[in-house]
N, C-alpha and C. Protein backbone atom coordinates (compact mmCIF):
# COMPACT_ATOMS: atom_id res chain seq x y z
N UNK A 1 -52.12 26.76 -43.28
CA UNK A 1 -52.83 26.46 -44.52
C UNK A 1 -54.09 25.66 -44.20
N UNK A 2 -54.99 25.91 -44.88
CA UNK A 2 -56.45 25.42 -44.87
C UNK A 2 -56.00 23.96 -45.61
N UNK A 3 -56.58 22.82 -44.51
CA UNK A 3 -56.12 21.62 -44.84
C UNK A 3 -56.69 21.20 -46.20
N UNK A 4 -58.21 21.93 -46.62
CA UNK A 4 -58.98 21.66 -47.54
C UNK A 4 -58.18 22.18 -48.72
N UNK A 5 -56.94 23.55 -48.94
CA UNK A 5 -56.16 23.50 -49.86
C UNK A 5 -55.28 22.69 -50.40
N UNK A 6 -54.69 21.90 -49.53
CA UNK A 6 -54.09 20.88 -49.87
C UNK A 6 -54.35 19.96 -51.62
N UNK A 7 -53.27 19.62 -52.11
CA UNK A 7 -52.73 19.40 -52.79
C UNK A 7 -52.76 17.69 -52.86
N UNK A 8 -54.20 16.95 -52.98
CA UNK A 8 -53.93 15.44 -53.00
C UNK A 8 -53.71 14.73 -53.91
N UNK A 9 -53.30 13.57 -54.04
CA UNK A 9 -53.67 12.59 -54.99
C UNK A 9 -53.79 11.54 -54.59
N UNK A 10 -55.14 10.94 -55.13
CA UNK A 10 -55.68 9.34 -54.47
C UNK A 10 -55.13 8.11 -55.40
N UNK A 11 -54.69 7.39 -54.81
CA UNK A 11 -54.60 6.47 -55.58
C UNK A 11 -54.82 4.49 -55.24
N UNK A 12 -55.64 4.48 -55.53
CA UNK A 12 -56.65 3.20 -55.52
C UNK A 12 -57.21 2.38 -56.37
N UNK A 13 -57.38 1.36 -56.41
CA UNK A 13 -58.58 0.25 -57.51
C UNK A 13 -59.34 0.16 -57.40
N UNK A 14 -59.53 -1.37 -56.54
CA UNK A 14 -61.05 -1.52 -56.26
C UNK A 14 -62.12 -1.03 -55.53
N UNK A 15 -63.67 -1.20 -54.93
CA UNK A 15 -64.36 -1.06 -54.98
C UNK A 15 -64.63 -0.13 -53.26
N UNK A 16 -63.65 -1.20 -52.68
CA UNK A 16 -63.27 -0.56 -50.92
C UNK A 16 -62.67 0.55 -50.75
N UNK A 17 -61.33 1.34 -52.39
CA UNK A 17 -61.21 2.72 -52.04
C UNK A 17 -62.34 3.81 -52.08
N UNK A 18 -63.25 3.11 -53.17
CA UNK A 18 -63.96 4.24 -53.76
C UNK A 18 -65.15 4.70 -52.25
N UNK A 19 -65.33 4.81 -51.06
CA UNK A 19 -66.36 5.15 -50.25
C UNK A 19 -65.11 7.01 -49.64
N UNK A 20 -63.52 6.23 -50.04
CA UNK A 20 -62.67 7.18 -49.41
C UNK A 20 -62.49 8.10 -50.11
N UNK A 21 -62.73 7.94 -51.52
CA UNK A 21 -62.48 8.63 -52.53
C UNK A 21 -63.68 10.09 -52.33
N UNK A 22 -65.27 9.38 -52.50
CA UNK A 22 -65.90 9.89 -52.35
C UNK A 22 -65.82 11.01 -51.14
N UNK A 23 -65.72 10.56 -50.23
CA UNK A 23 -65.99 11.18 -48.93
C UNK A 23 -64.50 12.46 -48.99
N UNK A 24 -63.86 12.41 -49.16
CA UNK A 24 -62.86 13.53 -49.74
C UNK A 24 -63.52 14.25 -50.35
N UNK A 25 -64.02 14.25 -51.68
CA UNK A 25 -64.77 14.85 -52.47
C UNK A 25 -65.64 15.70 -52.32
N UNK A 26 -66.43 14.76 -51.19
CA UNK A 26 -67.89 15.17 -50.62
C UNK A 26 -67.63 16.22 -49.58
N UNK A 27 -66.28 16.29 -48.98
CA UNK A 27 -65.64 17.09 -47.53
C UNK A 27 -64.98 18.45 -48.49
N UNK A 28 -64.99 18.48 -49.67
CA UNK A 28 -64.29 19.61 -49.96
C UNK A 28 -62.89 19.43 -50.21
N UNK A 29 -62.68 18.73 -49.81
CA UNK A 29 -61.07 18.34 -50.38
C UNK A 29 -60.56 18.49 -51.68
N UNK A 30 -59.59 19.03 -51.67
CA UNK A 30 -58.73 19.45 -53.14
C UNK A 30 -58.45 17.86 -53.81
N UNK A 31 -58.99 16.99 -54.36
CA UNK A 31 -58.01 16.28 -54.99
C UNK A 31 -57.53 16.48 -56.62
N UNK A 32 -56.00 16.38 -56.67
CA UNK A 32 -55.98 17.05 -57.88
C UNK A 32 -55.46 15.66 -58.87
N UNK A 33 -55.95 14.88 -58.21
CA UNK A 33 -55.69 13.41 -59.37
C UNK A 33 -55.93 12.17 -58.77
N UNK A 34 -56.51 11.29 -59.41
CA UNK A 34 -56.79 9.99 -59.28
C UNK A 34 -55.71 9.17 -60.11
N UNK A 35 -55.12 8.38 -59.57
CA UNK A 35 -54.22 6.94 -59.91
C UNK A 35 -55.01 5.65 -59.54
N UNK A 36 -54.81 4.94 -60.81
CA UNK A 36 -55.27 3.80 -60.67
C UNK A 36 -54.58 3.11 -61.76
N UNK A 37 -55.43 1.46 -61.38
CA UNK A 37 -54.49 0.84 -62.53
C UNK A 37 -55.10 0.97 -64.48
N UNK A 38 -54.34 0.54 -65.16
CA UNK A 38 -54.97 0.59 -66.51
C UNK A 38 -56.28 -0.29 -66.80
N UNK A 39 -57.06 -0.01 -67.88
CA UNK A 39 -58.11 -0.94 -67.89
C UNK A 39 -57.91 -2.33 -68.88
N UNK A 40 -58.34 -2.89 -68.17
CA UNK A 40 -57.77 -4.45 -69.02
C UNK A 40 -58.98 -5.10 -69.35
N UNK A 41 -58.96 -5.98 -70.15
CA UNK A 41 -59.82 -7.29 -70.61
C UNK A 41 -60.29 -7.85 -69.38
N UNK A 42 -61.50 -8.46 -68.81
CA UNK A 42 -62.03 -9.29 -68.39
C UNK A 42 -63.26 -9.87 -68.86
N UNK A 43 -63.92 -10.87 -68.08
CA UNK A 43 -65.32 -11.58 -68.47
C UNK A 43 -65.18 -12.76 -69.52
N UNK A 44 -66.23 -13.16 -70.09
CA UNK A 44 -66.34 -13.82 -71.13
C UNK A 44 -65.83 -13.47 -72.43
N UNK A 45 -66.49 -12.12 -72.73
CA UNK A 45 -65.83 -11.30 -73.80
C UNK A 45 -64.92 -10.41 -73.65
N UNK A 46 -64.00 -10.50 -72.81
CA UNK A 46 -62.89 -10.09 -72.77
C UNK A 46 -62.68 -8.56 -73.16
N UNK A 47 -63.98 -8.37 -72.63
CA UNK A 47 -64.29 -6.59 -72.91
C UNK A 47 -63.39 -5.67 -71.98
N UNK A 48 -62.90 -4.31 -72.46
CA UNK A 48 -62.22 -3.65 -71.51
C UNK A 48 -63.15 -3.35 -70.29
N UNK A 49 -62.30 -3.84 -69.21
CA UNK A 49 -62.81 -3.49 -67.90
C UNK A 49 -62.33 -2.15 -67.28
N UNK A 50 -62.90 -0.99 -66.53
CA UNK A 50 -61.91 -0.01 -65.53
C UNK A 50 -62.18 -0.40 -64.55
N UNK A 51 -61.40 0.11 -63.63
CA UNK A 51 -61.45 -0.15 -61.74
C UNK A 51 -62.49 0.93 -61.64
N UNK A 52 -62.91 0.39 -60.28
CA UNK A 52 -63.97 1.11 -59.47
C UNK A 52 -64.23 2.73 -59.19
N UNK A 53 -62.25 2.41 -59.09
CA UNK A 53 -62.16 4.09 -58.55
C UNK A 53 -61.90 4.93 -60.13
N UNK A 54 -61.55 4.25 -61.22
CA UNK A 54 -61.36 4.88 -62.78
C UNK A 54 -63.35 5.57 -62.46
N UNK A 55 -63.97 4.70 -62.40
CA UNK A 55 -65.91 5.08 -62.44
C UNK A 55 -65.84 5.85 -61.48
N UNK A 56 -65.44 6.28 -60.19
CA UNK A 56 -65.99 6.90 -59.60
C UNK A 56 -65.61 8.26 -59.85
N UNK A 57 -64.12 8.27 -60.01
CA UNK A 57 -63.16 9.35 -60.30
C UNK A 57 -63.94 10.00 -61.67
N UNK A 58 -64.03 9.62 -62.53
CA UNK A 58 -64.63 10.06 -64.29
C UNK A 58 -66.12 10.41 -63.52
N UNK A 59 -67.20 9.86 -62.78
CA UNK A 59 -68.29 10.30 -62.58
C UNK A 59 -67.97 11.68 -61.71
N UNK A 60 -67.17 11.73 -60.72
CA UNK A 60 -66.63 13.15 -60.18
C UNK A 60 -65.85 13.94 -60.76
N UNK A 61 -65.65 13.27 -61.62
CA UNK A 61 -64.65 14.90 -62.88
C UNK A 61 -63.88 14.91 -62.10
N UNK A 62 -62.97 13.92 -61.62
CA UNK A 62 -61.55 14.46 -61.53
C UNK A 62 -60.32 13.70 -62.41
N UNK A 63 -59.32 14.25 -63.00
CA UNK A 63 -58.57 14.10 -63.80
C UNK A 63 -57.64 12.22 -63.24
N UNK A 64 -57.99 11.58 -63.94
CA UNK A 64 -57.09 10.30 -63.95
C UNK A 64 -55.93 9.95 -64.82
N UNK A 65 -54.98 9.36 -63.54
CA UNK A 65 -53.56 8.79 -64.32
C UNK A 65 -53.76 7.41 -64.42
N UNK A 66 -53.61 6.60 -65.45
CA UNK A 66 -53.49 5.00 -65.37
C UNK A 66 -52.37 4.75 -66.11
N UNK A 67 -50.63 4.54 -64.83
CA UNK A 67 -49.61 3.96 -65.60
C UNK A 67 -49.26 2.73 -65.61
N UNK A 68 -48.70 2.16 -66.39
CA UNK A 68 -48.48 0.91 -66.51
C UNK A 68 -47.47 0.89 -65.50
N UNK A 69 -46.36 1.28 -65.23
CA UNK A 69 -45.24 1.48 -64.64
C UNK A 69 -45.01 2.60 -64.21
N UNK A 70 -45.11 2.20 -62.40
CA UNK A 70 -44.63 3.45 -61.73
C UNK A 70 -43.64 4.23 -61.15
N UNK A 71 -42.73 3.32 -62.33
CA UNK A 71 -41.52 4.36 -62.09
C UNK A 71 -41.02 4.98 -63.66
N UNK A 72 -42.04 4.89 -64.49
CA UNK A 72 -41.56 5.77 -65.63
C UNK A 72 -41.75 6.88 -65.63
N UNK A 73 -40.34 7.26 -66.20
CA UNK A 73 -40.67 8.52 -66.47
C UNK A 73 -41.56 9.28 -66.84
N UNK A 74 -42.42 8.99 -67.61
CA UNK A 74 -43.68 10.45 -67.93
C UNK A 74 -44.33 9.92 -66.78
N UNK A 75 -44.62 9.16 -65.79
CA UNK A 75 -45.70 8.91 -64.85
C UNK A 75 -45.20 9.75 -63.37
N UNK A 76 -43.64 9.65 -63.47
CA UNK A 76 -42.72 10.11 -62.56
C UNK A 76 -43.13 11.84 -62.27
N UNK A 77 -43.07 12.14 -63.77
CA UNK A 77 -42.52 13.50 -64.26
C UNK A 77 -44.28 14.51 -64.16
N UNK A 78 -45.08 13.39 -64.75
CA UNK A 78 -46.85 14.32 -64.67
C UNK A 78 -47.01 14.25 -62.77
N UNK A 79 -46.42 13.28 -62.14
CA UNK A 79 -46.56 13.46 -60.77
C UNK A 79 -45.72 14.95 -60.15
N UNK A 80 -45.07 14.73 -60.55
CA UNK A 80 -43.90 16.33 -59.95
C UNK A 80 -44.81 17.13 -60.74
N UNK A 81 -45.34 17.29 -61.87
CA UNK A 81 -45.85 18.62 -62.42
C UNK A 81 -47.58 18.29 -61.47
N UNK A 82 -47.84 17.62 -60.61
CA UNK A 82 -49.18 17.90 -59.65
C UNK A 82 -48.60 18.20 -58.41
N UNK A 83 -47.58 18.61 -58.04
CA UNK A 83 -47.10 19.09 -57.12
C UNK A 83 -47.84 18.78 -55.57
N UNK A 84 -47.99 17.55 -55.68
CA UNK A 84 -49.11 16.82 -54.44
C UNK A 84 -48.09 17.22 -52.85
N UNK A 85 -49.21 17.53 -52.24
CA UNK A 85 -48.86 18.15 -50.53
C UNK A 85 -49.11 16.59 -49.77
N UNK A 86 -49.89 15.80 -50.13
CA UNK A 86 -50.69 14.56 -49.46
C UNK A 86 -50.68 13.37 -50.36
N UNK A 87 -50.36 12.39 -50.32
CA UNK A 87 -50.91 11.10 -50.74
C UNK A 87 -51.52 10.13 -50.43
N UNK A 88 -52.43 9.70 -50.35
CA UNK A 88 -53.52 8.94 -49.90
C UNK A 88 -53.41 7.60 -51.19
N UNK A 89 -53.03 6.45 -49.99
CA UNK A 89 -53.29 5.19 -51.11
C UNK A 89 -54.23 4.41 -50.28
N UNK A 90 -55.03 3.65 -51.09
CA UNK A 90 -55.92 2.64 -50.32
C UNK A 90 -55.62 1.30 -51.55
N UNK A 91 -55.68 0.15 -51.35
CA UNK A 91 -55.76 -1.02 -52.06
C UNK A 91 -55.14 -0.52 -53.03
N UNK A 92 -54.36 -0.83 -53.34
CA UNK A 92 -53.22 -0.26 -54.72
C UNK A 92 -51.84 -0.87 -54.67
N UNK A 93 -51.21 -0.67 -55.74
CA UNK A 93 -49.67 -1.47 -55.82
C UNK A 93 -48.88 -1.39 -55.07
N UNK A 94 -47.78 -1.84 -54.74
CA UNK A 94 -46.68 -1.31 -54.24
C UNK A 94 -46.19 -0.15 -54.54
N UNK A 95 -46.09 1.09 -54.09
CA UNK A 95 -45.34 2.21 -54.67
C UNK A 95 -43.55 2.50 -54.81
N UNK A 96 -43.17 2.82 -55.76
CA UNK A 96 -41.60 2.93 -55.72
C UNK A 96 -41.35 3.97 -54.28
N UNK A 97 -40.28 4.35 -54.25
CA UNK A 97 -39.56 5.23 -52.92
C UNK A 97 -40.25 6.95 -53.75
N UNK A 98 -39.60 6.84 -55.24
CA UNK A 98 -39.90 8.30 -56.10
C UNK A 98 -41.31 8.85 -55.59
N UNK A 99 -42.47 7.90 -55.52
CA UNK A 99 -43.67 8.25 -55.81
C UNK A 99 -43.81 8.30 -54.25
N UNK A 100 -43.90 7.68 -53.50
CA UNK A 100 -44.39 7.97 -52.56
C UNK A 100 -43.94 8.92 -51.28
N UNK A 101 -42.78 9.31 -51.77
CA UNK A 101 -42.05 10.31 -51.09
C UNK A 101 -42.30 11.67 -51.68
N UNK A 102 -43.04 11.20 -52.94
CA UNK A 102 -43.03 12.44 -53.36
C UNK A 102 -43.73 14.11 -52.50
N UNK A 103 -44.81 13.37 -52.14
CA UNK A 103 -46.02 14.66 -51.46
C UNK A 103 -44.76 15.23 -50.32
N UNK A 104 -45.27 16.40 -50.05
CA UNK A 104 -44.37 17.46 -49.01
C UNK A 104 -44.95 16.86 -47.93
N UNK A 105 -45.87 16.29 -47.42
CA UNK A 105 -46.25 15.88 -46.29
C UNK A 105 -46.49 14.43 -46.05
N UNK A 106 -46.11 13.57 -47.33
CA UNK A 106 -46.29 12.86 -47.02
C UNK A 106 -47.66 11.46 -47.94
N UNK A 107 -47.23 10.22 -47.87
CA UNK A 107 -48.10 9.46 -48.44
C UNK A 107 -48.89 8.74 -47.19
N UNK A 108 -50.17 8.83 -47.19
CA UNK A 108 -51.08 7.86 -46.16
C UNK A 108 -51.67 6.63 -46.53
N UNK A 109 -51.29 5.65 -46.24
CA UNK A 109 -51.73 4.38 -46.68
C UNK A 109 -52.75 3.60 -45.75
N UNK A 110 -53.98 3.44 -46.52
CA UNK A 110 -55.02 2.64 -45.73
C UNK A 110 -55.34 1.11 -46.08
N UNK A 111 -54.83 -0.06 -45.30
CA UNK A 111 -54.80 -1.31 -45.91
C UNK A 111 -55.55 -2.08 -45.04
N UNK A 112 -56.53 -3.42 -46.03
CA UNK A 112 -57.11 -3.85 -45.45
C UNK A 112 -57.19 -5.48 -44.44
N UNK A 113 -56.47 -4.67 -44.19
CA UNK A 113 -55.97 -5.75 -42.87
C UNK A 113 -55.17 -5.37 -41.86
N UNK A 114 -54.80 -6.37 -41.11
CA UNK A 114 -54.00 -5.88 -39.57
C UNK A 114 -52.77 -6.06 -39.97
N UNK A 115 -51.67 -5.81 -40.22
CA UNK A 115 -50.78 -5.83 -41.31
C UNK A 115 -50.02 -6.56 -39.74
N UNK A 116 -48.39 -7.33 -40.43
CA UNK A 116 -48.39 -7.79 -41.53
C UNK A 116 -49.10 -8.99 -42.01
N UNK A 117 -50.33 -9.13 -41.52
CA UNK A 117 -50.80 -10.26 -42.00
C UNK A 117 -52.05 -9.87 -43.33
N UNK A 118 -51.80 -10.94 -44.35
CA UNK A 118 -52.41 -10.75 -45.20
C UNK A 118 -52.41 -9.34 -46.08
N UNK A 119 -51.05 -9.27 -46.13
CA UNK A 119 -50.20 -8.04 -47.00
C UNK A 119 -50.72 -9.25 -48.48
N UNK A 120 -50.63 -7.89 -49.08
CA UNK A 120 -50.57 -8.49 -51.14
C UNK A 120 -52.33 -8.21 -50.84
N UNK A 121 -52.66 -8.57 -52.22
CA UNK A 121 -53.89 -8.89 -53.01
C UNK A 121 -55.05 -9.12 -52.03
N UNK A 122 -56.53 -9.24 -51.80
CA UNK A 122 -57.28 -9.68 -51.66
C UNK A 122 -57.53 -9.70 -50.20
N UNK A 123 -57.14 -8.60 -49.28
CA UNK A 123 -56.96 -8.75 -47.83
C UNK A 123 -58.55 -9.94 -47.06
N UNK A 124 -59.46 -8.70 -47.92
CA UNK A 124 -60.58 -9.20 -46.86
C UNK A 124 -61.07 -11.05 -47.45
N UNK A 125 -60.68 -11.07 -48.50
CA UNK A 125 -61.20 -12.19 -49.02
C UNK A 125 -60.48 -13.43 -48.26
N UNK A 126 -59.26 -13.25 -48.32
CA UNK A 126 -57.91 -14.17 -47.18
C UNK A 126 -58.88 -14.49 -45.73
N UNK A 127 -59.55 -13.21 -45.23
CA UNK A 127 -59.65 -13.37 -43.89
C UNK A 127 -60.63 -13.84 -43.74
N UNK A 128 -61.75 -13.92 -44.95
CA UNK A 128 -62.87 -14.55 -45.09
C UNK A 128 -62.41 -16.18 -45.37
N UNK A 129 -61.90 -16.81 -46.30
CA UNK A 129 -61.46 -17.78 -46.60
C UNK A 129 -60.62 -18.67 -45.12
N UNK A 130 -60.06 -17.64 -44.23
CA UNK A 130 -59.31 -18.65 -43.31
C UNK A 130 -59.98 -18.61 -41.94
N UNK A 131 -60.90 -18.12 -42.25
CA UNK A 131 -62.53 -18.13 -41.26
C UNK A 131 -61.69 -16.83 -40.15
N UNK A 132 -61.46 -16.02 -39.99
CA UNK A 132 -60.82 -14.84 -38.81
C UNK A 132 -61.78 -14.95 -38.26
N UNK A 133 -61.77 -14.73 -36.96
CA UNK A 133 -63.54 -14.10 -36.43
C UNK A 133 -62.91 -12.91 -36.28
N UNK A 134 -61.61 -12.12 -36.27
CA UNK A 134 -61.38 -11.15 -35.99
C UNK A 134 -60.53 -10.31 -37.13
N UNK A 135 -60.80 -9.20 -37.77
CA UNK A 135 -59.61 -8.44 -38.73
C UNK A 135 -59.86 -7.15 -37.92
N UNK A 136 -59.31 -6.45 -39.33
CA UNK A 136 -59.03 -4.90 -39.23
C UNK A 136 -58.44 -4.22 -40.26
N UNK A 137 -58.13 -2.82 -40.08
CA UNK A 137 -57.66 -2.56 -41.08
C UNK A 137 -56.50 -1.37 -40.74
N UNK A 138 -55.56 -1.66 -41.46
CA UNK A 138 -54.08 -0.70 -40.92
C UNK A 138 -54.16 0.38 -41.28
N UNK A 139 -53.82 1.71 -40.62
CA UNK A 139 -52.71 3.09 -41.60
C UNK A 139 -51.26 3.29 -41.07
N UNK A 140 -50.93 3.78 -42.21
CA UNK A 140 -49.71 4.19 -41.78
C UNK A 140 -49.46 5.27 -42.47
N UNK A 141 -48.22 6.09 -42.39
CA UNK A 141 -47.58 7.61 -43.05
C UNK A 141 -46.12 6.97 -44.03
């Protein structure tokens, strides 16, 4: 199978997935859905905010999921009806066992750091804050 048929779904927030997002896109890659989180209140006026990758995903026309909970059922159930071959997560939640087992080949996770250090929230900001002279950034399957 032509790897470019493949069957993805990205799923990411902030601002560090969206260069991966793109570059899929830009390579021809099938993605057949964007996950991210819901859009919430921030700022002063407490205006609805979206994530980075909600803008990049809607500027590339590709179809977005934002569940509150990723192990409900309709979030469970619209995932089995995208019948994903690949999963690609970058900066994003913890995934249940359901979801990320789901793809036939598999979920790829790109995190920003040398794991396990500075797992959770805010990798690069941690490594900035505790002065590193040295990071990186993990994958795994």
């Amino acid at each position: 199978m032509d790897p470019k048929q493949l069957r993805i779904v990205f799923m990411g927030t902030p601002e560090f997935a969206v260069p991966s997002l793109r570059a899929l896109v830009a390579g021809g890659y099938r993605v057949v859905a964007v996950v991210t989180t819901p859009d919430k209140p921030a700022g002063r006026g407490q205006r609805m905010h979206e994530s980075d990758v909600k803008a990049a995903a809607r500027e590339l026309g590709l179809p977005i999921l934002q569940p509150e909970k990723l192990k409900a059922g309709e979030f469970v159930d619209a995932m089995r009806e995208l019948r994903p071959d690949l999963g690609i997560v970058i900066a994003f939640r913890m995934l249940p066992e359901v979801i990320w087992a789901m793809p036939r080949l598999g979920t790829f996770n790109l995190h920003a750091s040398l794991l396990p250090q500075y797992r959770g929230a805010a990798p690069i900001n941690w490594a900035i804050i505790n002065g590193e002279r040295q990071t990186g950034v993990t994958t795994f399957l």
